[in-house]
C-alpha atoms as a PDB file:
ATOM      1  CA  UNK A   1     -26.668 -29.599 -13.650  1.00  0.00           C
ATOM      2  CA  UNK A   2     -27.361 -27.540 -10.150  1.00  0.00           C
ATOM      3  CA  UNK A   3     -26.571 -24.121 -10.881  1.00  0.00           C
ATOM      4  CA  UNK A   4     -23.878 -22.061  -8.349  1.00  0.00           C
ATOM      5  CA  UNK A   5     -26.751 -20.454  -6.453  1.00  0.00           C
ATOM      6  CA  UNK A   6     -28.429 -23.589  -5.911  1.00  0.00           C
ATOM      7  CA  UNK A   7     -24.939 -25.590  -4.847  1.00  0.00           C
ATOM      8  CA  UNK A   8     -24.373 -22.251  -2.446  1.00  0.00           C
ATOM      9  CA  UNK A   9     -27.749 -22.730  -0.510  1.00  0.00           C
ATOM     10  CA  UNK A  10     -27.244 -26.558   0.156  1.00  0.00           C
ATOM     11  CA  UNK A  11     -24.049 -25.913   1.377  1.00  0.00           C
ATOM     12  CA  UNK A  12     -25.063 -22.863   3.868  1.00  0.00           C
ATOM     13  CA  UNK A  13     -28.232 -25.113   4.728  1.00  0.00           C
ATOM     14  CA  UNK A  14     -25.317 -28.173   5.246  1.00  0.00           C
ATOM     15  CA  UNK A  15     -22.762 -26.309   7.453  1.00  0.00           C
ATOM     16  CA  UNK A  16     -25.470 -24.522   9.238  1.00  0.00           C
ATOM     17  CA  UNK A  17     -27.383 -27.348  10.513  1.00  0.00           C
ATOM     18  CA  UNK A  18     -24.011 -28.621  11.166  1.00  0.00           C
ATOM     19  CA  UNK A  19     -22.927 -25.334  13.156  1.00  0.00           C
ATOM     20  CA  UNK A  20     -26.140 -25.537  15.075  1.00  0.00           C
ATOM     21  CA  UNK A  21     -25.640 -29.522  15.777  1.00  0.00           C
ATOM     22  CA  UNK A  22     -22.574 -28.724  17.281  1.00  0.00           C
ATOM     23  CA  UNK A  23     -23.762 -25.723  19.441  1.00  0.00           C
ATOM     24  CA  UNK A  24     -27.077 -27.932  21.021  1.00  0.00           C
ATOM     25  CA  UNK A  25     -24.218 -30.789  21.793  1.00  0.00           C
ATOM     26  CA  UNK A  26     -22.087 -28.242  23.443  1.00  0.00           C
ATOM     27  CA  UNK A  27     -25.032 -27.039  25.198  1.00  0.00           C
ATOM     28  CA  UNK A  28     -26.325 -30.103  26.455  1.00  0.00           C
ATOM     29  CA  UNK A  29     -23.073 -31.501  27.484  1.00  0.00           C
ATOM     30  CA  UNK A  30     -22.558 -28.457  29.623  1.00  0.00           C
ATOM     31  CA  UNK A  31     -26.073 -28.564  31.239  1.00  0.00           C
ATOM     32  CA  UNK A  32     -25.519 -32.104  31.779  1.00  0.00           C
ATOM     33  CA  UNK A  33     -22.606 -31.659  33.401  1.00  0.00           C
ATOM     34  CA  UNK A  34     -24.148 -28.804  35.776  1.00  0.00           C
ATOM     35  CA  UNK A  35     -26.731 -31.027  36.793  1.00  0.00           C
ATOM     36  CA  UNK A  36     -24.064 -33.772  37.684  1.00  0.00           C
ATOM     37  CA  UNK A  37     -21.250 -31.618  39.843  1.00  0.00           C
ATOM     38  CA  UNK A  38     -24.815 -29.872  41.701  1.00  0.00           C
ATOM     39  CA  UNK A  39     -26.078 -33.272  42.588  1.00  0.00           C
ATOM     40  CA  UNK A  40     -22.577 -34.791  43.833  1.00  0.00           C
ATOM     41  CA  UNK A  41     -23.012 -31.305  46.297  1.00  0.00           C
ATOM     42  CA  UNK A  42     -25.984 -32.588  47.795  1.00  0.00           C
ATOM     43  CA  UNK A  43     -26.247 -35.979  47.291  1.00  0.00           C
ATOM     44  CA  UNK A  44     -22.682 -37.949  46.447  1.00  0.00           C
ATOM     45  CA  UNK A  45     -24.431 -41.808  46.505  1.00  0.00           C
ATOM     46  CA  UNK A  46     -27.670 -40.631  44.584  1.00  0.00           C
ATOM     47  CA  UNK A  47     -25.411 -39.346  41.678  1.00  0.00           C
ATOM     48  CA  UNK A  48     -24.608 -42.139  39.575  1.00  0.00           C
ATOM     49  CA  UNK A  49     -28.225 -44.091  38.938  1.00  0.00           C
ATOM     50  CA  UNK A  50     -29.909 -40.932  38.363  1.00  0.00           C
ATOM     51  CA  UNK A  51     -27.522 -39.647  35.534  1.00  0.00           C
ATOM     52  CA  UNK A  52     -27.671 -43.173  34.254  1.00  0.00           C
ATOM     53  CA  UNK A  53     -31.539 -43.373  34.217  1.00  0.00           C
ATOM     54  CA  UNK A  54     -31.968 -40.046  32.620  1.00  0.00           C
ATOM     55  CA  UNK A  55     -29.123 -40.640  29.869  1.00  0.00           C
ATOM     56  CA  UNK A  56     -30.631 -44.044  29.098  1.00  0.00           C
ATOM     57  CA  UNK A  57     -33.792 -42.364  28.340  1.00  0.00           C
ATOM     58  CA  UNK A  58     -35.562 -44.698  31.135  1.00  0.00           C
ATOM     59  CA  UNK A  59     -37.317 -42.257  32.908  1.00  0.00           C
END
């Protein structure tokens, strides 16, 4: 049987790499959306394929 110390470190290992998931994904989403509202400043009909090349992973 996994003693309590052992069961308390997975756990903190679990929820952090969890906690820090969420935080890149946050992150990203935000940058991502940066990137999109400067773009539609300067360029309104370049917008779309761009975002959809770089999210595809195509470029």
């Amino acid at each position: 049987m996994i003693s309590i110390l052992t069961q308390e470190r997975v756990l903190g290992a679990a929820l952090g790499t969890v906690l820090a998931s969420v935080v890149v994904f946050e992150q990203r989403k935000s940058i991502y959306k940066s990137i999109s509202e400067n773009q539609s400043k300067f360029s309104p009909q370049s917008q779309l394929p761009g975002l959809l090349l770089y999210a595809s992973g195509s470029w």
